[in-house]
C-alpha atoms as a PDB file:
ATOM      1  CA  UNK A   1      -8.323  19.524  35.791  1.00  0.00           C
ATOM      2  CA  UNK A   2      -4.742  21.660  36.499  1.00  0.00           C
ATOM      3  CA  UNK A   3      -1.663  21.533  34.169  1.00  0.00           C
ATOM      4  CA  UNK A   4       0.122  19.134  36.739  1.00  0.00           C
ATOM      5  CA  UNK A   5      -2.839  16.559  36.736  1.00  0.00           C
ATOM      6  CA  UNK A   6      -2.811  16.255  32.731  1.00  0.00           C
ATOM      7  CA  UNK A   7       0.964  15.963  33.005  1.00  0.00           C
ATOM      8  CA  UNK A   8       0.442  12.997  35.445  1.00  0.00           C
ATOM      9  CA  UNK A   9      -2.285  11.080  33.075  1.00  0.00           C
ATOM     10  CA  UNK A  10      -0.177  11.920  29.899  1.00  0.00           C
ATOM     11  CA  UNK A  11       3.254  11.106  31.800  1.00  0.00           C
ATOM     12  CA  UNK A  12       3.753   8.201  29.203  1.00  0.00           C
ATOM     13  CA  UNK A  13       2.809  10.023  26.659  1.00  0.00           C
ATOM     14  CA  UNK A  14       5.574  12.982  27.226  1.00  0.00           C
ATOM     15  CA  UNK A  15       7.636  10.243  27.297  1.00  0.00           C
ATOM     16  CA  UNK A  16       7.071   8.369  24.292  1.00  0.00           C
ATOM     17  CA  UNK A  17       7.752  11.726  22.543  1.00  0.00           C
ATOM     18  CA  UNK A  18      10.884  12.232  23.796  1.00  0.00           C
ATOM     19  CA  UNK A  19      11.595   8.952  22.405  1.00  0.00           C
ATOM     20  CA  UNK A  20      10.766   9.413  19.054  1.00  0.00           C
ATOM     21  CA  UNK A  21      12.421  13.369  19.045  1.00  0.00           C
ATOM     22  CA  UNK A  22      15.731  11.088  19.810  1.00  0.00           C
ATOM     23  CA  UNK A  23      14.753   8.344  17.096  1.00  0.00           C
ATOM     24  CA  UNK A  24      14.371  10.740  14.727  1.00  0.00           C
ATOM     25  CA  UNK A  25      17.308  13.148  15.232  1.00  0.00           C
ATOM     26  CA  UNK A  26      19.104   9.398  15.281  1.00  0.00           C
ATOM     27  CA  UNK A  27      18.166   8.189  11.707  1.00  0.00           C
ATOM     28  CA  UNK A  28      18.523  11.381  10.324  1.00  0.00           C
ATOM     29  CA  UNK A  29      22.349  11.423  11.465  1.00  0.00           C
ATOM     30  CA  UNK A  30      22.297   8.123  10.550  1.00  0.00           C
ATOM     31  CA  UNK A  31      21.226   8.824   6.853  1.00  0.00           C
ATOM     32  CA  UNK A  32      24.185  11.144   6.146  1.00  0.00           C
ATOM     33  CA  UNK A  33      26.996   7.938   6.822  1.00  0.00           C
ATOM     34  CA  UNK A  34      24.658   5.349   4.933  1.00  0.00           C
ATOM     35  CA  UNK A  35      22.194   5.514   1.553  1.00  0.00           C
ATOM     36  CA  UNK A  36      18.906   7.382   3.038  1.00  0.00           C
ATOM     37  CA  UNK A  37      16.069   4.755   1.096  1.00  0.00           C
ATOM     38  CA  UNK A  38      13.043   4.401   1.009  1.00  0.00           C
ATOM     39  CA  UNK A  39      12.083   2.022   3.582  1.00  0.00           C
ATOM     40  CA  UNK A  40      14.012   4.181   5.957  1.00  0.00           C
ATOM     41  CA  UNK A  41      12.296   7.552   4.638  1.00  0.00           C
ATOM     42  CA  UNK A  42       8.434   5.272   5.099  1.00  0.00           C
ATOM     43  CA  UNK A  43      10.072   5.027   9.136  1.00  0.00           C
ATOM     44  CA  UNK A  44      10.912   8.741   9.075  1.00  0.00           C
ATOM     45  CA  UNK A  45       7.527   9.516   8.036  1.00  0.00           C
ATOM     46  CA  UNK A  46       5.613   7.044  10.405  1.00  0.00           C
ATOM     47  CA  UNK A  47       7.610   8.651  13.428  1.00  0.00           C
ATOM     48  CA  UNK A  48       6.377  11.498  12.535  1.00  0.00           C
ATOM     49  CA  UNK A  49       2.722  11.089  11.988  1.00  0.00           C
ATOM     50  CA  UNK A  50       3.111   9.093  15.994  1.00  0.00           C
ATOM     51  CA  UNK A  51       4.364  12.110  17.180  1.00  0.00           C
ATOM     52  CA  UNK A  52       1.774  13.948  16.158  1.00  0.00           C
ATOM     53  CA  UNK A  53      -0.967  11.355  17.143  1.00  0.00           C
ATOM     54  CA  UNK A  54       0.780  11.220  20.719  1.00  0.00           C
ATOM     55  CA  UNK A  55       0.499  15.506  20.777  1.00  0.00           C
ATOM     56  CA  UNK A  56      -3.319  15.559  19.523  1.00  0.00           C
ATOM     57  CA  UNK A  57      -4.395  13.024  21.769  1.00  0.00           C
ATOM     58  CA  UNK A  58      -4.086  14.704  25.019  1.00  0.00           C
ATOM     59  CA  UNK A  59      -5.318  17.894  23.213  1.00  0.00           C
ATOM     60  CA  UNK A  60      -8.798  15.762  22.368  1.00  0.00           C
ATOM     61  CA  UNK A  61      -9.206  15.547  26.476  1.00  0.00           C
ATOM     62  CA  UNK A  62      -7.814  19.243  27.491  1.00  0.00           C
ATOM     63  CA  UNK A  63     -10.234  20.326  24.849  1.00  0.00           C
ATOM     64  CA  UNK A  64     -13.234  18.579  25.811  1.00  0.00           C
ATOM     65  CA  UNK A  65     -15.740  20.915  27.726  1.00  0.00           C
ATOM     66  CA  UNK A  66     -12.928  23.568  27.366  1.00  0.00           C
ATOM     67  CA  UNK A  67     -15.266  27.271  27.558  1.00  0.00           C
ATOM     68  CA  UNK A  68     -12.640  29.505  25.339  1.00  0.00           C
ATOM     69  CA  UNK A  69     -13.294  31.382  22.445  1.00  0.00           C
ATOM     70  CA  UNK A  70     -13.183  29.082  19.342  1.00  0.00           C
ATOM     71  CA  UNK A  71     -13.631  25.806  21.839  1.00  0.00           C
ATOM     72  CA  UNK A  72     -15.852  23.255  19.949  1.00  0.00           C
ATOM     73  CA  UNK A  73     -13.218  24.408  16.838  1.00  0.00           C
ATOM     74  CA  UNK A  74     -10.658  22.919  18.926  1.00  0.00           C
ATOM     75  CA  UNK A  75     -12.402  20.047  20.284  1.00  0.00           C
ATOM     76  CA  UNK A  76     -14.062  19.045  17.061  1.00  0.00           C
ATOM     77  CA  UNK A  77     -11.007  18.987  14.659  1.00  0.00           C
ATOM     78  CA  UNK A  78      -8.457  17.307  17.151  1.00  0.00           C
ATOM     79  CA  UNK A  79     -10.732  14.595  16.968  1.00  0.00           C
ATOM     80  CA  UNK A  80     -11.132  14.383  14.070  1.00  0.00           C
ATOM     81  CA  UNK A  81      -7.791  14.588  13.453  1.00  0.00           C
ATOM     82  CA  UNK A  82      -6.535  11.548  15.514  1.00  0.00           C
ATOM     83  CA  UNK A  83      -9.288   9.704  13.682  1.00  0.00           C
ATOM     84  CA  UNK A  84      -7.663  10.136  10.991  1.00  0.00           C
ATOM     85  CA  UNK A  85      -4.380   9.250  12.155  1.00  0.00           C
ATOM     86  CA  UNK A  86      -5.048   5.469  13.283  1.00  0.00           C
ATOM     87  CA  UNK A  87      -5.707   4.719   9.752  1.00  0.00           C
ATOM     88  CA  UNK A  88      -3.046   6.404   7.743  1.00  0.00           C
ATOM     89  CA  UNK A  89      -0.463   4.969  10.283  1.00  0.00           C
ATOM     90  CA  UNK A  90      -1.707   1.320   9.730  1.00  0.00           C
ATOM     91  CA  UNK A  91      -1.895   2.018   5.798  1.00  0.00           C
ATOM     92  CA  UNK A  92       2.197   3.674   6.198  1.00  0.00           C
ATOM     93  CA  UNK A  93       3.430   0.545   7.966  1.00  0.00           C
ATOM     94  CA  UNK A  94       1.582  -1.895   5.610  1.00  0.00           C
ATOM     95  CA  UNK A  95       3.351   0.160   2.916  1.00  0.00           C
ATOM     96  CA  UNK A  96       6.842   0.005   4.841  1.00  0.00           C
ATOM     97  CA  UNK A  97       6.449  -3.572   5.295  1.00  0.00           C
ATOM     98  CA  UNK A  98       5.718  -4.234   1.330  1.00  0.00           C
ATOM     99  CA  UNK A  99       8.747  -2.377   0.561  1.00  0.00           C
ATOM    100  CA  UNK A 100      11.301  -4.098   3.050  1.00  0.00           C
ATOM    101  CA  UNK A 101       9.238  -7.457   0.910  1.00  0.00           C
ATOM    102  CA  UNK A 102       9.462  -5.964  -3.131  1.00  0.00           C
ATOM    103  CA  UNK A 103      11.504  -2.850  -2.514  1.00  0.00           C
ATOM    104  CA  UNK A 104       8.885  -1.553  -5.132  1.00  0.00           C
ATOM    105  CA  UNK A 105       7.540   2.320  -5.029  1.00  0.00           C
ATOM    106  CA  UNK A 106       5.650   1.429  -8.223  1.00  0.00           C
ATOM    107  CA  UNK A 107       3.862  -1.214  -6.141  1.00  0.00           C
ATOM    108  CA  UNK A 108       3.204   0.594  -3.752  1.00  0.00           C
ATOM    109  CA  UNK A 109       2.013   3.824  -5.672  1.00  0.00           C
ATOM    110  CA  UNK A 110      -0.035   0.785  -7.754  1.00  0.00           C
ATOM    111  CA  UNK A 111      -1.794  -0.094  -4.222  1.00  0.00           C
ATOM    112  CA  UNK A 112      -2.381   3.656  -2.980  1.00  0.00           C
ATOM    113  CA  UNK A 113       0.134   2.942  -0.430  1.00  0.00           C
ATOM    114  CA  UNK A 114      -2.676   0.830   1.335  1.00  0.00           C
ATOM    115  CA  UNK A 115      -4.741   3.771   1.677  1.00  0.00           C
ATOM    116  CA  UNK A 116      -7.694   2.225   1.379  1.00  0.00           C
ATOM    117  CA  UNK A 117      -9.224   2.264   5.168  1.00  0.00           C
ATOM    118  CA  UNK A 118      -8.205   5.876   5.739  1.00  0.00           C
ATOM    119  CA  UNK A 119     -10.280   7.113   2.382  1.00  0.00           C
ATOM    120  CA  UNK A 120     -13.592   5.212   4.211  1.00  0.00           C
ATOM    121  CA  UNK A 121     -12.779   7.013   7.253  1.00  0.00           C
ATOM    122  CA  UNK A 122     -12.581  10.487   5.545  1.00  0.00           C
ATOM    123  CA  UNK A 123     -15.912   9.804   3.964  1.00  0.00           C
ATOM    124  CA  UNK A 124     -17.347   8.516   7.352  1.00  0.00           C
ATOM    125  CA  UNK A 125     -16.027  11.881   8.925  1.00  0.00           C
ATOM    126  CA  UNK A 126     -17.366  13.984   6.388  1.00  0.00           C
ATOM    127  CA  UNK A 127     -20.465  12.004   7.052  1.00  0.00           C
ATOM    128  CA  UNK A 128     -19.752  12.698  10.794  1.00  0.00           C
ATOM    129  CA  UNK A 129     -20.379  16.365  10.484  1.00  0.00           C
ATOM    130  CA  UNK A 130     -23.929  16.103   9.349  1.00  0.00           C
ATOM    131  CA  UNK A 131     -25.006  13.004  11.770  1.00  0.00           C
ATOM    132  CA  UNK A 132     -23.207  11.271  14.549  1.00  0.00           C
ATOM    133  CA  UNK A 133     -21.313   8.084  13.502  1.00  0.00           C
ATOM    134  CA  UNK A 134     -17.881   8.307  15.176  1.00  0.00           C
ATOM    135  CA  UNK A 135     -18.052  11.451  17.879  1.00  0.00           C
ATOM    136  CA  UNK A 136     -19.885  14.740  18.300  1.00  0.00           C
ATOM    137  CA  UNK A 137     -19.452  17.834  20.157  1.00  0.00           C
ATOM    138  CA  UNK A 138     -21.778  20.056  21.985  1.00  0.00           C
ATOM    139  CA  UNK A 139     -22.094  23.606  20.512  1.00  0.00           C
ATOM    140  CA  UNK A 140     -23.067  25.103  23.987  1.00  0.00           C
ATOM    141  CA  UNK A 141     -20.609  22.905  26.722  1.00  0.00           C
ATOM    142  CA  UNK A 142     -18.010  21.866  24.208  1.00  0.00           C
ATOM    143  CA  UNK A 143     -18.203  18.450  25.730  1.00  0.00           C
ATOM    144  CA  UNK A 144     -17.250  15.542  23.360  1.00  0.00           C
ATOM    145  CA  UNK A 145     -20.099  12.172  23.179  1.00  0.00           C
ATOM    146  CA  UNK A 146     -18.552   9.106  21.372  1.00  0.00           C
ATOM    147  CA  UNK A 147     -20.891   7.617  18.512  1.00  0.00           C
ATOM    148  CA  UNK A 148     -21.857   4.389  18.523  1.00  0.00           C
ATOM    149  CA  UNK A 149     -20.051   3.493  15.441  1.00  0.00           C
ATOM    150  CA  UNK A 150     -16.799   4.171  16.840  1.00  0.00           C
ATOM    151  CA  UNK A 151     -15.730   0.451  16.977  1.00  0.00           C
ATOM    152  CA  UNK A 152     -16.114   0.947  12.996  1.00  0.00           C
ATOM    153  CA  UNK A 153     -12.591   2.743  13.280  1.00  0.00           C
ATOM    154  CA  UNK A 154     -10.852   0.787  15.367  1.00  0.00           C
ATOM    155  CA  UNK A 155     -11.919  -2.671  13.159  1.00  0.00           C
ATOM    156  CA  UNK A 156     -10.555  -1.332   9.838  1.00  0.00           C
ATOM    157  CA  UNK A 157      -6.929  -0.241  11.604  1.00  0.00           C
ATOM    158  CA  UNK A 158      -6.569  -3.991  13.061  1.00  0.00           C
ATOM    159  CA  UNK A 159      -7.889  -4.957   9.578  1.00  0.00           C
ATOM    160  CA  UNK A 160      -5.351  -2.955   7.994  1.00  0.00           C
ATOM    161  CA  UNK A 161      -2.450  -4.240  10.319  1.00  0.00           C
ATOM    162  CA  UNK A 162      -3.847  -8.462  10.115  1.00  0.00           C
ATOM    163  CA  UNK A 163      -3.152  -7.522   6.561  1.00  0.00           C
ATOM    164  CA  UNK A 164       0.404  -6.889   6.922  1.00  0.00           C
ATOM    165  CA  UNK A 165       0.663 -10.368   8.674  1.00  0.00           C
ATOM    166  CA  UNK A 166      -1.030 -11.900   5.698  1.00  0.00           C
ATOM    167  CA  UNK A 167       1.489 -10.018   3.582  1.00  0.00           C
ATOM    168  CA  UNK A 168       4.990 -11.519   5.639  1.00  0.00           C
ATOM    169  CA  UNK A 169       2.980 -15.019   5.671  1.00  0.00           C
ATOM    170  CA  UNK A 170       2.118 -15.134   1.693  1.00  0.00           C
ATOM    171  CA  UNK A 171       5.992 -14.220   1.003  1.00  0.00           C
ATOM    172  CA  UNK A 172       7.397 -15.484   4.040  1.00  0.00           C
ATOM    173  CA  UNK A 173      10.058 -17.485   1.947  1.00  0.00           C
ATOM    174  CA  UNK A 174      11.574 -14.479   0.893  1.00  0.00           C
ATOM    175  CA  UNK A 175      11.350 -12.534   4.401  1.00  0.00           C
ATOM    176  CA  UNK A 176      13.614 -12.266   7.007  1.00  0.00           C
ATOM    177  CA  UNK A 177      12.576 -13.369  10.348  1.00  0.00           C
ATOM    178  CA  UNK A 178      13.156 -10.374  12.051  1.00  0.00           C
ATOM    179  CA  UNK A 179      10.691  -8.638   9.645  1.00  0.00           C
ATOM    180  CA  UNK A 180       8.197 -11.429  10.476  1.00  0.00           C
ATOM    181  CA  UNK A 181       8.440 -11.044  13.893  1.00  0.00           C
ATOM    182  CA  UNK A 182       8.183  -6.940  13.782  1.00  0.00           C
ATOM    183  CA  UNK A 183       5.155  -6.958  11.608  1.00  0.00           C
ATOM    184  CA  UNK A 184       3.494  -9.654  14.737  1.00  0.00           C
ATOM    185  CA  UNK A 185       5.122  -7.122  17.417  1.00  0.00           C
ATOM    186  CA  UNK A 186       3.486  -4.021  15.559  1.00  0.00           C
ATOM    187  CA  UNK A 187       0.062  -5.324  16.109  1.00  0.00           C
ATOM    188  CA  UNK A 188      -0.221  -6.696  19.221  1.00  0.00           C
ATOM    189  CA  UNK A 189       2.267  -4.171  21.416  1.00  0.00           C
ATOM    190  CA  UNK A 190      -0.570  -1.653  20.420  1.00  0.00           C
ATOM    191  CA  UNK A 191      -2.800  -4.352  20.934  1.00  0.00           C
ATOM    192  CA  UNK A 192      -2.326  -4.629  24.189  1.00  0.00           C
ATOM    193  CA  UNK A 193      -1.779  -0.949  25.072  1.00  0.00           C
ATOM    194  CA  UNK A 194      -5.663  -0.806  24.003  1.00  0.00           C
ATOM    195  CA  UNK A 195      -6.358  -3.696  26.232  1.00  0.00           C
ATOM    196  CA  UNK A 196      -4.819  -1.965  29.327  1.00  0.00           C
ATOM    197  CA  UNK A 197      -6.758   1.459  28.449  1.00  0.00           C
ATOM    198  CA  UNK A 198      -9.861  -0.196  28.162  1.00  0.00           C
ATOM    199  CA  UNK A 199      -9.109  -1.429  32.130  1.00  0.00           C
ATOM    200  CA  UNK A 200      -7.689   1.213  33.150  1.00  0.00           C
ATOM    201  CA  UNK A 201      -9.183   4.427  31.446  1.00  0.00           C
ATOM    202  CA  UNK A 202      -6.321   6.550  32.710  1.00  0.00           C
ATOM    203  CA  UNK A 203      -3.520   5.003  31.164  1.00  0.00           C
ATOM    204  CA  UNK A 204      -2.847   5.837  28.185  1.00  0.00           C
ATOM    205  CA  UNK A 205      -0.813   3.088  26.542  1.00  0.00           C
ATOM    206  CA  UNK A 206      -2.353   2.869  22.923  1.00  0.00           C
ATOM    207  CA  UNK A 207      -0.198   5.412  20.677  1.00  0.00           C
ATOM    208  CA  UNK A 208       3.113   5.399  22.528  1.00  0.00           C
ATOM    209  CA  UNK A 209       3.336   2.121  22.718  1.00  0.00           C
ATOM    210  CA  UNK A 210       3.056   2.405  18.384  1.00  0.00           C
ATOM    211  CA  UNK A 211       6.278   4.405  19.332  1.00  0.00           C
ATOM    212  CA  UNK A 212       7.893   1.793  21.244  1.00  0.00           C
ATOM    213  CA  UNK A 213       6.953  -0.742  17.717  1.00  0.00           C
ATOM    214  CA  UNK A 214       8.979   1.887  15.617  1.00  0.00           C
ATOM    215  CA  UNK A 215      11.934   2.159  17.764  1.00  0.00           C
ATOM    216  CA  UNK A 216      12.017  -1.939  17.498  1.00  0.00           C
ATOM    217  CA  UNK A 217      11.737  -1.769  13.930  1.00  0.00           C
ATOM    218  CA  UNK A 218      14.358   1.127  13.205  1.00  0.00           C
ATOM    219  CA  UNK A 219      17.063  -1.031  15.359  1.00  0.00           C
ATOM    220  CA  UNK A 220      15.855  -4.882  14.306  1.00  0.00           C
ATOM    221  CA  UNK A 221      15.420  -3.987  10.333  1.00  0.00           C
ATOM    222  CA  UNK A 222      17.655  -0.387   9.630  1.00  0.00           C
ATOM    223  CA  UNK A 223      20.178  -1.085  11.193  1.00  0.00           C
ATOM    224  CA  UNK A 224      21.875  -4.182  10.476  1.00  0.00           C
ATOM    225  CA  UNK A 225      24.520  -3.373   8.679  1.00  0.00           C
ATOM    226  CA  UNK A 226      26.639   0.306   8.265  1.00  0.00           C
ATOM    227  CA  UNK A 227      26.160   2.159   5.377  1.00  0.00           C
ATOM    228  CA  UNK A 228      30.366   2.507   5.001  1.00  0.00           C
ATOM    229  CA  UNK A 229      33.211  -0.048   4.671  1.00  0.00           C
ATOM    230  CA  UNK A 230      35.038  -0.109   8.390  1.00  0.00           C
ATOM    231  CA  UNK A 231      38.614  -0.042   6.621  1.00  0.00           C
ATOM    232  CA  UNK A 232      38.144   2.385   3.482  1.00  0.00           C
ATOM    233  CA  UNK A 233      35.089   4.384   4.668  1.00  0.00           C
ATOM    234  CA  UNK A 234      33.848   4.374   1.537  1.00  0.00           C
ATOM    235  CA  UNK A 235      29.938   3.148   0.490  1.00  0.00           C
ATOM    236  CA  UNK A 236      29.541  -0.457   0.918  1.00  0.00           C
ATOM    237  CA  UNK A 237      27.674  -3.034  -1.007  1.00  0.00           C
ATOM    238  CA  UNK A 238      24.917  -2.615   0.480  1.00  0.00           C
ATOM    239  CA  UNK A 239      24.733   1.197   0.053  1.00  0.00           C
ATOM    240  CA  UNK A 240      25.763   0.657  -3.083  1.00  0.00           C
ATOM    241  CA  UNK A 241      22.494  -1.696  -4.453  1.00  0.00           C
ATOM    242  CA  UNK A 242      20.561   0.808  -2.365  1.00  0.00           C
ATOM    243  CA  UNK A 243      21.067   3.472  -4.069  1.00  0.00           C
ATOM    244  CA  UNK A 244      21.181   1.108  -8.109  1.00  0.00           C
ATOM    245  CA  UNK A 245      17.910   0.432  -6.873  1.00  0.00           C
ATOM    246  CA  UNK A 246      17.041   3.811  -6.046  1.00  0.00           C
ATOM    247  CA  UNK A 247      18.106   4.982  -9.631  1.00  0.00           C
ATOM    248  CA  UNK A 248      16.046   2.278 -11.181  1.00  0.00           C
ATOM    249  CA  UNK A 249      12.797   3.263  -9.472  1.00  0.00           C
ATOM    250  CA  UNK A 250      13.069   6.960 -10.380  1.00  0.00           C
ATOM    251  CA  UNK A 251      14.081   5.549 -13.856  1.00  0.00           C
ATOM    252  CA  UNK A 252      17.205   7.662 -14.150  1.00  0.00           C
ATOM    253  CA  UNK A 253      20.231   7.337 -16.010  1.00  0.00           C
ATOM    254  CA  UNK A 254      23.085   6.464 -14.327  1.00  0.00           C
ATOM    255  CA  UNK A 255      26.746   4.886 -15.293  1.00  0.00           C
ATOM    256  CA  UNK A 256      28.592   1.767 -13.829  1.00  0.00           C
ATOM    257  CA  UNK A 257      31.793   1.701 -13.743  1.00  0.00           C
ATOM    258  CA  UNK A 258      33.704  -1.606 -12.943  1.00  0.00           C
ATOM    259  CA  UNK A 259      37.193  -1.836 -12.352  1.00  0.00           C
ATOM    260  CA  UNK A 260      40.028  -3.086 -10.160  1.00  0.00           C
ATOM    261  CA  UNK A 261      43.655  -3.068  -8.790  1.00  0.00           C
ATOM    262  CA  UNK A 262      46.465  -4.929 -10.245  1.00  0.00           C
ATOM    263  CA  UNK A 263      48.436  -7.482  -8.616  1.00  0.00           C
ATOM    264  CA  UNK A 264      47.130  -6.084  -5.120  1.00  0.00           C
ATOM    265  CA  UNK A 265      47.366 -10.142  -4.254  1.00  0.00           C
ATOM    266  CA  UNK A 266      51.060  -9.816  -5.065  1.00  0.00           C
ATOM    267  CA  UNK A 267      51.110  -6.181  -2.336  1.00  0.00           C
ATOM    268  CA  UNK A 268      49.772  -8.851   0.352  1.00  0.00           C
ATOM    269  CA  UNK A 269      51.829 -12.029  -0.441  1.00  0.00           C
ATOM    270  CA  UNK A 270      55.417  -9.946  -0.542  1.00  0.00           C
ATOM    271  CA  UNK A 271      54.346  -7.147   2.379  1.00  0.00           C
ATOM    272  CA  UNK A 272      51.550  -8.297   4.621  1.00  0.00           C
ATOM    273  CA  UNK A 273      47.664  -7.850   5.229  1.00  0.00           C
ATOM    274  CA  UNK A 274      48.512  -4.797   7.017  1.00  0.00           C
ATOM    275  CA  UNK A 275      50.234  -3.234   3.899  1.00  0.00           C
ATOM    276  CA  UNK A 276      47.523  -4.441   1.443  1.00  0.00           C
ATOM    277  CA  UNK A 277      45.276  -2.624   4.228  1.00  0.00           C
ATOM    278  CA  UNK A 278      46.933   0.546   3.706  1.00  0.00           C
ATOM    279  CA  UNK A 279      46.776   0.713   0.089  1.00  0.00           C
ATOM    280  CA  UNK A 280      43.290   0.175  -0.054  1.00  0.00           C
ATOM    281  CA  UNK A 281      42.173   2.372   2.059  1.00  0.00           C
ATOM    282  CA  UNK A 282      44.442   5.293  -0.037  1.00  0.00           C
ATOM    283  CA  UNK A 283      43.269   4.277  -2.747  1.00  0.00           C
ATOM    284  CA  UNK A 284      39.815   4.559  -1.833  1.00  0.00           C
ATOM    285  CA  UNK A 285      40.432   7.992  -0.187  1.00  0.00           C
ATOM    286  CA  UNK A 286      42.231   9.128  -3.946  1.00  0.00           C
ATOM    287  CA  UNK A 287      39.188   7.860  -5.298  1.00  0.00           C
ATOM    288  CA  UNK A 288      37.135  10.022  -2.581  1.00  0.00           C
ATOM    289  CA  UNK A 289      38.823  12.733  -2.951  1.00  0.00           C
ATOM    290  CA  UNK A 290      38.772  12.927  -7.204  1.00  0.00           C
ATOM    291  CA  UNK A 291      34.899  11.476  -7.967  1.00  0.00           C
ATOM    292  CA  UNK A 292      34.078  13.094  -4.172  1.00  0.00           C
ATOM    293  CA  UNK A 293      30.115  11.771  -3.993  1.00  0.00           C
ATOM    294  CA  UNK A 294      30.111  10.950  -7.255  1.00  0.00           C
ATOM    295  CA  UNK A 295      30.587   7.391  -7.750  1.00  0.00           C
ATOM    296  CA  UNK A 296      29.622   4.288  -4.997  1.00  0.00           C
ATOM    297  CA  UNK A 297      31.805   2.396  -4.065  1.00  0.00           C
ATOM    298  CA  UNK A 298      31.159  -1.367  -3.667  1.00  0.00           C
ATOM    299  CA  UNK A 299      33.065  -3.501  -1.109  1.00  0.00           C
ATOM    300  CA  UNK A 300      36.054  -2.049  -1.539  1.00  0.00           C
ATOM    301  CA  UNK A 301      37.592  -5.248   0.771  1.00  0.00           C
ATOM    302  CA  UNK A 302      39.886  -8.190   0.283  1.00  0.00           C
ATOM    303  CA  UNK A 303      37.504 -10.697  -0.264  1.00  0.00           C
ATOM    304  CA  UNK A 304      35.269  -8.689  -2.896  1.00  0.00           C
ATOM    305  CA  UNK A 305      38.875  -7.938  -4.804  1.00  0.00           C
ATOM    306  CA  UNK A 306      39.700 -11.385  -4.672  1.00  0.00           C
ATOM    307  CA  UNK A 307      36.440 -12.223  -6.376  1.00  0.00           C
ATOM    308  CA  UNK A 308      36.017  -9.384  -8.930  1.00  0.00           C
ATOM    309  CA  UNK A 309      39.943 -10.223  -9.992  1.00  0.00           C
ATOM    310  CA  UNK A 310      38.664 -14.358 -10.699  1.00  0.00           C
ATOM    311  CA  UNK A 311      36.042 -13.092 -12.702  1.00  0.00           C
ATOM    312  CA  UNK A 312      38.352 -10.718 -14.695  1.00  0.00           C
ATOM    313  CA  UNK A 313      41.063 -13.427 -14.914  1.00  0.00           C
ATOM    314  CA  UNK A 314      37.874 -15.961 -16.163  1.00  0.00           C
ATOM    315  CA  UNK A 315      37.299 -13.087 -18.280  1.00  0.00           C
ATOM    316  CA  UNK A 316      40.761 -12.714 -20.225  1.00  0.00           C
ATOM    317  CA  UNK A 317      41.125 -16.252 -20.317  1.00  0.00           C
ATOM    318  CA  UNK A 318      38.169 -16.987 -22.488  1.00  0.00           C
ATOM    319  CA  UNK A 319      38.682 -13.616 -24.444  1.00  0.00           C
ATOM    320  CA  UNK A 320      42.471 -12.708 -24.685  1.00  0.00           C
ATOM    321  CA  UNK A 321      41.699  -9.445 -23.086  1.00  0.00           C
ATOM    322  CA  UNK A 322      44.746  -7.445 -21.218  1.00  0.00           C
ATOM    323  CA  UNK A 323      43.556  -5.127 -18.639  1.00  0.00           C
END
């Protein structure tokens, strides 16, 4: 088969790839403007790892039967290696979608990071070597023969994503829907890239359409909100429990500090929004420019000040306190 006919059977594949390359370069900008966690770092990774499964793929049928010097090297460990890739891809997401639930690494590190079917398939491969359960290739054509325990692979990754379901459904009262409905989209896009292979044998829809799943996850569940205020550019409240969070699962020690600006209600009344505008956002960009990345700003806004000054006036009230 020439270079151009592989190009034509792997067309979506190339594709996909591209993709990603731009998904990837995309969240990593992305991370710089917002706090990088780690449910976005779990996405990183998956991207990754569907990269690689969308590169090794078409390597598993260039190699196959390929008469070079180190040949059944090639064939033999680029299938094994995709193997291994269905499984710790369906363990990664399961793990992603615990920590979007629990926002837990302890819980996850407790669970092996749902691990569980990719450790059976590493034994299974290592059993592989010495008799056929999930592939074999000849040491005189190089020519790859599937074993008939294949399906065994392909049952624990569906396992392994049903599970996620069964995760979103247990908790579902403290889900959002769009997670709900991008764990259901995760398994049965792939799903049904499968079911189009198995009809057509030279489509290949399987792993890029995993690709397409991660692009609708990166956009429905990262990106809901911007990292930074829109008037002060400074972290928002959301960046800002990120990254508490982030302290308190590495167990670090770390200092709050609370305060807020006098009178900026009177600023308002006697000069307009547009004034009160203006001082926050200098007084944010003082605070920038003194603490630089230092300190986290939380909702630096009108409607956060106006909350966090009723609590201080509740505050002095009760206590006699003067700030």
């Amino acid at each position: 088969m020439t270079v151009y006919q592989y190009l034509q059977i792997f067309s979506v594949n190339i594709f996909a790839i591209m993709m990603l390359i731009v998904l990837y370069i995309i969240m990593k900008a992305k991370s710089k403007d917002s706090i990088d966690n780690y449910s976005k770092k779990l996405l990183r990774v998956l991207v990754i790892m569907n990269i690689a499964s969308l590169i090794v793929e078409p390597l598993t049928w260039i190699t196959d039967g390929l008469m070079v010097k180190n040949g059944f090297f090639y064939s033999y460990y680029s299938n094994f290696l995709l193997v291994l890739l269905g499984t710790s891809i369906a363990g990664l997401w399961v793990s992603y979608v615990d920590f979007k639930i629990f926002e837990s690494k302890d819980r996850l590190k407790n669970r092996f990071y749902y691990m569980q079917a990719f450790v059976v398939i590493v034994i299974l491969l290592i059993i592989n070597g010495f008799t056929l359960i999930f592939f074999e290739i000849n040491p005189e054509t190089y020519g790859y023969r599937s074993g008939s325990l294949k399906w065994v692979n392909d049952v624990l990754i569906y396992l392994v994503y049903f599970f996620s379901i069964l995760i979103v459904y247990k908790y579902r009262k403290r889900v959002s829907t769009s997670l709900i409905w991008m764990v259901v989209l995760f398994l049965f896009i792939p799903l049904m890239g499968a079911l189009v292979h198995t009809f057509y044998s030279r489509l290949f829809f399987g792993w890029s359409t995993i690709g397409i799943a991660l692009f609708m996850a990166y956009f429905l569940l990262e990106t809901t909100s911007t990292g930074k205020d829109y008037l002060t550019k400074v972290y928002n409240r959301q960046s800002f429990e990120d990254y508490t969070n982030q302290m308190i699962e590495k167990k670090k020690n770390f200092v709050l500090l609370i305060f807020d600006l006098d009178r900026f209600k009177e600023i308002n009344d006697q000069h307009d929004h547009l004034i009160g505008d203006l001082v926050l956002f200098e007084f944010a960009n003082s605070l920038t420019k003194i603490f630089s990345k230092l300190v986290w700003l939380p909702d630096l806004v009108e409607m956060s000040l106006l909350f966090s000054m009723r609590i201080v006036t509740n505050v002095t009230s009760k206590t006699q306190l003067k700030n």
